[in-house]
N, C-alpha and C. Protein backbone atom coordinates (compact mmCIF):
# COMPACT_ATOMS: atom_id res chain seq x y z
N UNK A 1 0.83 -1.17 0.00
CA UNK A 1 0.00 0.00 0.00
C UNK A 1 0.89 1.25 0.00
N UNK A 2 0.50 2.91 -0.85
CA UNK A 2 1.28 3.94 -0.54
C UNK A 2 0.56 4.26 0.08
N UNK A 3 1.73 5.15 1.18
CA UNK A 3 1.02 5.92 2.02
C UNK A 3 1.65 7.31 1.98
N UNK A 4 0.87 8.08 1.66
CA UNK A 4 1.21 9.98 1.31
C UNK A 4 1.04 10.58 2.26
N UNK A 5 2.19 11.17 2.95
CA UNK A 5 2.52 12.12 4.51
C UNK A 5 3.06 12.67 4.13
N UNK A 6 2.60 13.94 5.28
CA UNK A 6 3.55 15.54 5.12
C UNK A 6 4.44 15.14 5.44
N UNK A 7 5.89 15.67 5.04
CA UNK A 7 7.33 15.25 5.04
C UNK A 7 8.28 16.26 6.14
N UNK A 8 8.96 15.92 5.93
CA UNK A 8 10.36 16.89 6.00
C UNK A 8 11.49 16.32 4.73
N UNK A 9 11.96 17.35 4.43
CA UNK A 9 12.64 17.70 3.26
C UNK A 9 14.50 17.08 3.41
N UNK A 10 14.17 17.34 4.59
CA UNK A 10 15.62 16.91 5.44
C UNK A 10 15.77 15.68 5.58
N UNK A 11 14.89 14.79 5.79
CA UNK A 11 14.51 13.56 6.00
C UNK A 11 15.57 12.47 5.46
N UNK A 12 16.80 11.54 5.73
CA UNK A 12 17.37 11.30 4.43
C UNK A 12 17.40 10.73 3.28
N UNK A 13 16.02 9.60 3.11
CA UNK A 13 15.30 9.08 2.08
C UNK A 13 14.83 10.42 0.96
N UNK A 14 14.30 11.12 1.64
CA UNK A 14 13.58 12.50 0.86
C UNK A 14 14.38 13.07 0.42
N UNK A 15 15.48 12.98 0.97
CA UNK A 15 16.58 14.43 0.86
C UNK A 15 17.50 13.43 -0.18
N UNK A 16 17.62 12.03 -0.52
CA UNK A 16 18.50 11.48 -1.50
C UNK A 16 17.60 11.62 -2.96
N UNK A 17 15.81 11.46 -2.40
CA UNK A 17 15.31 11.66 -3.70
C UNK A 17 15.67 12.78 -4.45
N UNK A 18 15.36 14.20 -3.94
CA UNK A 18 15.54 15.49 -4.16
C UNK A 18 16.94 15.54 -4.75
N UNK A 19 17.79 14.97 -4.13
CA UNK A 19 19.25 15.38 -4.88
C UNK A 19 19.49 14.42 -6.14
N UNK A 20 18.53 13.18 -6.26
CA UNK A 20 18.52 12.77 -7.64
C UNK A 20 17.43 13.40 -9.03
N UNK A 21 16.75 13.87 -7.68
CA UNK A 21 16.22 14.64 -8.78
C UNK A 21 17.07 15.90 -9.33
N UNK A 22 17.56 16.20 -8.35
CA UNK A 22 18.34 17.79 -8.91
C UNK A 22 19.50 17.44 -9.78
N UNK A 23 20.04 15.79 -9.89
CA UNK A 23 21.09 15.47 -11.06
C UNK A 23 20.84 15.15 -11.92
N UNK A 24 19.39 14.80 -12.00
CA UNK A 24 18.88 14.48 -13.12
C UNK A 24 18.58 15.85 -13.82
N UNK A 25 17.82 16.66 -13.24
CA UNK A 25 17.55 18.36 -13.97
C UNK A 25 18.71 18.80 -14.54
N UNK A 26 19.93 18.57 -13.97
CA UNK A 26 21.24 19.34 -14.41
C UNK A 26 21.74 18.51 -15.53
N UNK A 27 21.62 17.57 -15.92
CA UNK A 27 22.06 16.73 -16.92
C UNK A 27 20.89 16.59 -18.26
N UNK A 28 19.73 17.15 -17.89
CA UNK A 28 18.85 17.60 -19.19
C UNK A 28 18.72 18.67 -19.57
N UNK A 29 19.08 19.82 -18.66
CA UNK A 29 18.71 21.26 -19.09
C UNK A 29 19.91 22.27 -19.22
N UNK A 30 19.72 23.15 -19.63
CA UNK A 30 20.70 24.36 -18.97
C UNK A 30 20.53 25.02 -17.83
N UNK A 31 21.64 25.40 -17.03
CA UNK A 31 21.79 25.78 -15.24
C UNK A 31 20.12 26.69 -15.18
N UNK A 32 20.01 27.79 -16.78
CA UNK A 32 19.45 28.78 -16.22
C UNK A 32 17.97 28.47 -16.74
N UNK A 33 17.63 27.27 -16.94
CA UNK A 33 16.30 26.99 -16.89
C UNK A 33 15.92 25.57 -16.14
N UNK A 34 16.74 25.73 -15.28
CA UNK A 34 16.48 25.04 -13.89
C UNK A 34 15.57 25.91 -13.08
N UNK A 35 14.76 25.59 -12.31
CA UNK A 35 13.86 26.45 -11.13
C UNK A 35 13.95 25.11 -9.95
N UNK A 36 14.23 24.23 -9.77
CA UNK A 36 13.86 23.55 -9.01
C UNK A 36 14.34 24.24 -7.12
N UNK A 37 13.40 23.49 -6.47
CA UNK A 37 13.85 24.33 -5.15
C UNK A 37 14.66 23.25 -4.16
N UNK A 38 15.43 24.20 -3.28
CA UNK A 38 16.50 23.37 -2.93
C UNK A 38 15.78 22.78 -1.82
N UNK A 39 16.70 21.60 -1.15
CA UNK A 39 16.27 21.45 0.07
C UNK A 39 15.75 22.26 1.56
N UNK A 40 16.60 23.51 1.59
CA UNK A 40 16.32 24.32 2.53
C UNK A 40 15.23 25.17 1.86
N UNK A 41 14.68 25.32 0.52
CA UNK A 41 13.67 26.05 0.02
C UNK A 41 12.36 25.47 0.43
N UNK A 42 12.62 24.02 0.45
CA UNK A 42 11.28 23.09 0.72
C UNK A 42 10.78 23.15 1.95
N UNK A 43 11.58 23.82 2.87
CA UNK A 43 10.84 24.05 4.28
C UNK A 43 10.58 25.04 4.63
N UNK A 44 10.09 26.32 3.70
CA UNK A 44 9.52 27.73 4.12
C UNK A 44 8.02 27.05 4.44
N UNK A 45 7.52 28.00 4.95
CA UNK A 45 5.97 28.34 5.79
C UNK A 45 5.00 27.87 4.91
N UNK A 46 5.41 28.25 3.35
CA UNK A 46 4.35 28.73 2.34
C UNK A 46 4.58 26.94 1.09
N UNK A 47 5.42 26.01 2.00
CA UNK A 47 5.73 24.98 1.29
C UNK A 47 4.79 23.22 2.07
N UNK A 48 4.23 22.81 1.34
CA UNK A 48 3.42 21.55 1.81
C UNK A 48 4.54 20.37 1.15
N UNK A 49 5.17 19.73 2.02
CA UNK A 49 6.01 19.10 1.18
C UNK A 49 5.32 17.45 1.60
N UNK A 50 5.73 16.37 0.46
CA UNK A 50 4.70 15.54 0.70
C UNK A 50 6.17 14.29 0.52
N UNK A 51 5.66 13.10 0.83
CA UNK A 51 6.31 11.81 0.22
C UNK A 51 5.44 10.70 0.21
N UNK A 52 5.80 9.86 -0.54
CA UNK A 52 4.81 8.63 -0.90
C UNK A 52 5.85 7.23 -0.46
N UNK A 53 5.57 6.40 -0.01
CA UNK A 53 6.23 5.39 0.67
C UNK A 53 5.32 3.99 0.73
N UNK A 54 6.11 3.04 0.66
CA UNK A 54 5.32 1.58 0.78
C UNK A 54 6.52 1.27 1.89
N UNK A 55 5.66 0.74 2.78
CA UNK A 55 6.36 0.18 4.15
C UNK A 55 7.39 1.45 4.81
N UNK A 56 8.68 1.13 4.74
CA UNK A 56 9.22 2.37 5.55
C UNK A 56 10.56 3.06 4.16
N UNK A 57 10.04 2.41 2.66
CA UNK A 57 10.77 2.53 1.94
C UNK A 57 10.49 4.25 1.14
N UNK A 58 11.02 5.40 0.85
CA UNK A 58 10.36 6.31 0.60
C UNK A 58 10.24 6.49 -1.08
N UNK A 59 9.25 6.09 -1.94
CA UNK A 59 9.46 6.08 -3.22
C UNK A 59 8.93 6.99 -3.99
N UNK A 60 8.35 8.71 -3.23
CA UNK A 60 8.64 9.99 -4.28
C UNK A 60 8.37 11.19 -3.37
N UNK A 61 8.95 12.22 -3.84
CA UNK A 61 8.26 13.57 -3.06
C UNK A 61 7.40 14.24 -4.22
N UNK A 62 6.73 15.02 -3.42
CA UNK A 62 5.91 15.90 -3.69
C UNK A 62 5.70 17.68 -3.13
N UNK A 63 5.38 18.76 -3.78
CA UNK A 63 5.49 19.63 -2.95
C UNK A 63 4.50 20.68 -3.54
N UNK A 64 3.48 21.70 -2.61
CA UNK A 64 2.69 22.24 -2.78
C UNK A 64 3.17 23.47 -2.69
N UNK A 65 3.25 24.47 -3.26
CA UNK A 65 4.06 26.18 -2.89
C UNK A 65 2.72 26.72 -3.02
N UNK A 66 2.38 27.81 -1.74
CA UNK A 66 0.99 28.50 -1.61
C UNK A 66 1.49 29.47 -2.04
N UNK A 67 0.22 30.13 -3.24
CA UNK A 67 0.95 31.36 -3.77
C UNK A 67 -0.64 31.75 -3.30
N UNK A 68 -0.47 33.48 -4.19
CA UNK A 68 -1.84 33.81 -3.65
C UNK A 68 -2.79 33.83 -4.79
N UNK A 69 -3.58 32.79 -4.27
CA UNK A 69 -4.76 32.33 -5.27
C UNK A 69 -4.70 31.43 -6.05
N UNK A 70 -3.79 30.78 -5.83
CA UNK A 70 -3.00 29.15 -7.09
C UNK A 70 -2.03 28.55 -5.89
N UNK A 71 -1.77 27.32 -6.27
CA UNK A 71 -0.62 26.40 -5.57
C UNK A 71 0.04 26.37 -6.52
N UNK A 72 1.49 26.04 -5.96
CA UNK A 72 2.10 25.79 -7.27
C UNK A 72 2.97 24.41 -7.08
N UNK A 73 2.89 23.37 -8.07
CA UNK A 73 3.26 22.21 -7.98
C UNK A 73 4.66 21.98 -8.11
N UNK A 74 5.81 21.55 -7.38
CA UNK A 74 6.90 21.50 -7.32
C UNK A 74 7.91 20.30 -6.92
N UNK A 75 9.01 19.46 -7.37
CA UNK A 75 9.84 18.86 -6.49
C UNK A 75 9.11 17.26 -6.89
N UNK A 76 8.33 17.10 -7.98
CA UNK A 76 7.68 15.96 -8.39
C UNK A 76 8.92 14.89 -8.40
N UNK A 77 9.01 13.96 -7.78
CA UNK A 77 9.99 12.69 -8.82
C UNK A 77 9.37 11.45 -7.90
N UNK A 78 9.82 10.45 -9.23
CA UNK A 78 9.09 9.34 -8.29
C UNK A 78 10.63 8.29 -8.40
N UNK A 79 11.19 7.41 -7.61
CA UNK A 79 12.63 6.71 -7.86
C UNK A 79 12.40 6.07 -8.85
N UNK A 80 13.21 6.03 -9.84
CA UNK A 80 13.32 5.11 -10.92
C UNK A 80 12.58 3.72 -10.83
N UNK A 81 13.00 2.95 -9.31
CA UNK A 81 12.88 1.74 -9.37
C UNK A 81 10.63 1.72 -9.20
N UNK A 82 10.91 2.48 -8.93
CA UNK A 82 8.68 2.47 -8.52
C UNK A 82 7.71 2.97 -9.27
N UNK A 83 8.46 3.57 -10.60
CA UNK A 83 7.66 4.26 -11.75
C UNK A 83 6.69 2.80 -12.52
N UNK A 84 6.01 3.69 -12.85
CA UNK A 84 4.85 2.53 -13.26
C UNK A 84 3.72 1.74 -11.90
N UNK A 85 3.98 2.13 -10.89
CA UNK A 85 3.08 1.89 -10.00
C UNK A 85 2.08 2.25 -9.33
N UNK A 86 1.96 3.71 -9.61
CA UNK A 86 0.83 4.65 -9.62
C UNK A 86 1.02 5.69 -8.00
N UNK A 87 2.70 5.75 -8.16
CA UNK A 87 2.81 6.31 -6.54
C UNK A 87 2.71 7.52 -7.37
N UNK A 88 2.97 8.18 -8.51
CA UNK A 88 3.33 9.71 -8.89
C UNK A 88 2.03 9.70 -8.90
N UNK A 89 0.52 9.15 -9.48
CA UNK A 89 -0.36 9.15 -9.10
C UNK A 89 -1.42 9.79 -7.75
N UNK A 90 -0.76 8.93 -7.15
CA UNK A 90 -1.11 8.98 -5.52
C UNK A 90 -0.72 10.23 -4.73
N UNK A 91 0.75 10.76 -4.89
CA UNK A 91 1.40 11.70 -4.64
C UNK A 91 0.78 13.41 -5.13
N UNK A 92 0.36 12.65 -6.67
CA UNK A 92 -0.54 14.15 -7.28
C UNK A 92 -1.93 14.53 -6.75
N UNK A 93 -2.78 13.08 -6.67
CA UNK A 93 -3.56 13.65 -5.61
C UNK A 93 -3.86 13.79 -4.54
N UNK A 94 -2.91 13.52 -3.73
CA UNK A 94 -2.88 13.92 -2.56
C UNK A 94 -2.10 15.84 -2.35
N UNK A 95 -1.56 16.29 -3.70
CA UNK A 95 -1.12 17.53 -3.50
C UNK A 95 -2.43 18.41 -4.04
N UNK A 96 -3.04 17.54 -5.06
CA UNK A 96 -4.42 18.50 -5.49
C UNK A 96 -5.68 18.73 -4.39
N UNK A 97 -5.21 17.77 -3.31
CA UNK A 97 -6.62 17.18 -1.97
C UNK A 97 -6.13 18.91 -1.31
N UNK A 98 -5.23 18.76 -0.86
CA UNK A 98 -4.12 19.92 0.13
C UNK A 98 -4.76 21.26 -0.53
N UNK A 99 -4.42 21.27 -1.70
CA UNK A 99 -4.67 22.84 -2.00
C UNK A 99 -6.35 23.00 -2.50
N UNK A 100 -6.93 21.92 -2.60
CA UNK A 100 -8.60 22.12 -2.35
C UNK A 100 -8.87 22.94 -1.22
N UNK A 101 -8.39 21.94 0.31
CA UNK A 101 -8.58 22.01 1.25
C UNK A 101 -8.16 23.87 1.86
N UNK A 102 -7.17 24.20 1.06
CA UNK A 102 -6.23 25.60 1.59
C UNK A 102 -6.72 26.41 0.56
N UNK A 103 -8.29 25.94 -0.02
CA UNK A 103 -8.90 26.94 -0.81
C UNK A 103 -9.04 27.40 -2.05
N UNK A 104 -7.33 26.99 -2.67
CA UNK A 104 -6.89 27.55 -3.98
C UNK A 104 -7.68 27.34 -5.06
N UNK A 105 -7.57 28.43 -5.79
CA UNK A 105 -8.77 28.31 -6.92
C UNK A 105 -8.04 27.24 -8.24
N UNK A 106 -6.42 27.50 -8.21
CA UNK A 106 -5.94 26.70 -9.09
C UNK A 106 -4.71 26.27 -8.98
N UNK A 107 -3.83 25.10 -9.83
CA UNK A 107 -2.91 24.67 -9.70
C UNK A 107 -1.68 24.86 -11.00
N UNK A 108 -0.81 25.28 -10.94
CA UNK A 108 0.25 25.46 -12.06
C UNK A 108 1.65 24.56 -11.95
N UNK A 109 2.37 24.52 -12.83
CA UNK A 109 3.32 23.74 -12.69
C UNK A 109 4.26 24.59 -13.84
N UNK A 110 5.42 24.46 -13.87
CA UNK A 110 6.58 24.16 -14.74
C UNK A 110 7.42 22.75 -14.28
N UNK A 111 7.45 22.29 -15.44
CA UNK A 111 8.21 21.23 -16.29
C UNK A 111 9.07 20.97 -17.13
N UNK A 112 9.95 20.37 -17.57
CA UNK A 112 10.91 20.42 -18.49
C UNK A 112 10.07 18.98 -19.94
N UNK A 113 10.69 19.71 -20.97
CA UNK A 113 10.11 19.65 -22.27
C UNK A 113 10.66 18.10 -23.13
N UNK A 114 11.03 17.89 -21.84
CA UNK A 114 11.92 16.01 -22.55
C UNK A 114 11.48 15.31 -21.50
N UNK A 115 10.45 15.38 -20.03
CA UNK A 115 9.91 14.80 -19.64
C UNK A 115 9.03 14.36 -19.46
N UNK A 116 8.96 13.46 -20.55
CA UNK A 116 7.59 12.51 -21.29
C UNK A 116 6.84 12.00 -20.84
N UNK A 117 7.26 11.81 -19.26
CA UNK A 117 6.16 10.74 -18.36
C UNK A 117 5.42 11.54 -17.46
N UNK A 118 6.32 12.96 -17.28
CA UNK A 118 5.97 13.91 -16.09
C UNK A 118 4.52 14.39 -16.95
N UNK A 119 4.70 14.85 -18.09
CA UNK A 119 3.78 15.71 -19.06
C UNK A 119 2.90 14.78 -18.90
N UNK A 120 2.68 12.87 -19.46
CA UNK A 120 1.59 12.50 -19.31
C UNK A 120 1.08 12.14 -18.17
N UNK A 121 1.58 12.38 -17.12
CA UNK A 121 1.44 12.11 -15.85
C UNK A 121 0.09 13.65 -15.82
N UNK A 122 0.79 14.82 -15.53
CA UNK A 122 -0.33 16.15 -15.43
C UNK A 122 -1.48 15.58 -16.46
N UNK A 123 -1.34 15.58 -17.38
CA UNK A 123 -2.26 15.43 -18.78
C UNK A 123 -3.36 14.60 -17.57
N UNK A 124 -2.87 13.41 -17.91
CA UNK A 124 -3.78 12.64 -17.03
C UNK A 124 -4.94 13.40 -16.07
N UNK A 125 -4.47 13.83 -15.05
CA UNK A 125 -4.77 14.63 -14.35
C UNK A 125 -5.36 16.00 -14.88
N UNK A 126 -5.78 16.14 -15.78
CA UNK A 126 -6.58 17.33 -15.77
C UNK A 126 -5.85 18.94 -16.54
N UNK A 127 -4.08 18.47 -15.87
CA UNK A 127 -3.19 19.85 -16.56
C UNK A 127 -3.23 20.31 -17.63
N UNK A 128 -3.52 21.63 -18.36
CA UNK A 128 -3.16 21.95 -19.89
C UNK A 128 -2.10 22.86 -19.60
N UNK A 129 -1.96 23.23 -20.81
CA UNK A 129 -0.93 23.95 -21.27
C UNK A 129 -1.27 25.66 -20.90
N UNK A 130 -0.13 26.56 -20.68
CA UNK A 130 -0.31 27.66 -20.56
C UNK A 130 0.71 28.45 -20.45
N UNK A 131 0.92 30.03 -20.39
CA UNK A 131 1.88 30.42 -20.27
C UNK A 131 2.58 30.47 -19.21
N UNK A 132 4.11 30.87 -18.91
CA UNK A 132 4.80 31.03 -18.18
C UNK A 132 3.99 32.24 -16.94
N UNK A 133 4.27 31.68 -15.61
CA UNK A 133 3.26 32.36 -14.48
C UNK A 133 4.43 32.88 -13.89
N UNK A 134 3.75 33.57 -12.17
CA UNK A 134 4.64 33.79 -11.23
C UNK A 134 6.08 34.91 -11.53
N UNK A 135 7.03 34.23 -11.63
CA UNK A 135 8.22 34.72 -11.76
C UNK A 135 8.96 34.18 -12.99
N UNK A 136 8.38 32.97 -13.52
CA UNK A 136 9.08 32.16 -14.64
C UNK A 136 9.16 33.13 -15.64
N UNK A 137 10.11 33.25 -16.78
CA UNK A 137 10.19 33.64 -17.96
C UNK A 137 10.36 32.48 -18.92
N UNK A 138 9.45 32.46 -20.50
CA UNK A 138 9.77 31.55 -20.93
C UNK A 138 10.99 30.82 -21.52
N UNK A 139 11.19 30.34 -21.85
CA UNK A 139 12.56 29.45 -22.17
C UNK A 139 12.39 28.53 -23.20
N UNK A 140 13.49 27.48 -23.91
CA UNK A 140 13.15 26.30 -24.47
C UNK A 140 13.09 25.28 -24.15
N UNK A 141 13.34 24.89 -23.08
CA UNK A 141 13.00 23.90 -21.96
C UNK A 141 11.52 23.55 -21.30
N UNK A 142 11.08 24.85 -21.14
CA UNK A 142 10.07 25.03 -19.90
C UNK A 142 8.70 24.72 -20.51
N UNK A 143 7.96 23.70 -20.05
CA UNK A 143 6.31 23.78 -20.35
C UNK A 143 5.85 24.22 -18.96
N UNK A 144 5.11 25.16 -19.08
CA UNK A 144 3.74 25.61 -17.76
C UNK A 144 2.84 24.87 -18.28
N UNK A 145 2.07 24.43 -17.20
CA UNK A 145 0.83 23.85 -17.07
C UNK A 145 -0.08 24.35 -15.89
N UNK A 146 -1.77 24.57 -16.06
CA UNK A 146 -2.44 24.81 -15.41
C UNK A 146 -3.61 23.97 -15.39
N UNK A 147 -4.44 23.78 -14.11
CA UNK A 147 -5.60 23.47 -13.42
C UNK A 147 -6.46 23.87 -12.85
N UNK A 148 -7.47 23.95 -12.99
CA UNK A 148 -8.64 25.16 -12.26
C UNK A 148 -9.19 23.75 -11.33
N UNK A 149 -9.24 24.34 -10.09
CA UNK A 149 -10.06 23.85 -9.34
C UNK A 149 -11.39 23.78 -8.87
């Protein structure tokens, strides 16, 4: 069974995912269309950080950024070895439950443009396409995606 709990970021299962995720970003993109947030970013006030786990094994994070009037979806990865099992699944809605619950009218994301599973992963879920939000500028890397709640 997964089970999806608020995290800590620090955690060291969480904190090895995050840094494979962050070697994986650096080895597909360029430095300056990276956005991902660091470990010490994932524990501001305004951050819901999530993980998905079977038994005491931790197999993805997740992270909710409260902006005002949208969440913004962040810090997605699921470990190589557990893809295909429906934890990135589980993980997404349990971040879409969170920002129901904290009101938000909608959900956005940036993504990178060679991640084929991440894209049909949102798709799935409801995400389209849209422009660059927030602070992002566009790039050739970057897909935004949005969700109305």
């Amino acid at each position: 069974m997964i089970v999806i709990e608020r995290s800590d970021p620090k955690e060291p299962q969480a904190t090895a995912l995050l840094q494979a995720s962050h070697a994986l970003m650096q080895s597909l993109f360029p430095p300056e269309d990276n956005s991902f947030l660091s470990v010490e970013e994932l524990c501001a006030e305004d951050v819901c950080f999530y993980t998905a786990r079977k038994g005491t094994q931790v197999l993805a994070t997740g992270a909710l950024v409260v902006k005002t009037g949208y969440g913004e979806i962040k810090s997605m990865f699921v470990d190589p070895n557990a893809r295909g099992q429906g934890v990135g699944d589980a993980i997404l809605r349990a971040l879409h439950d969170v920002a129901r619950e904290k009101g938000l009218g909608s959900l956005k994301l940036e993504t990178g443009n060679s991640l084929h599973a991440a894209l049909r992963l949102y798709a799935r879920h409801g995400f389209t396409p849209c422009g660059p939000f927030g602070d992002y500028i566009a790039n050739d890397s970057s897909i935004f995606m949005t969700k109305t709640l």
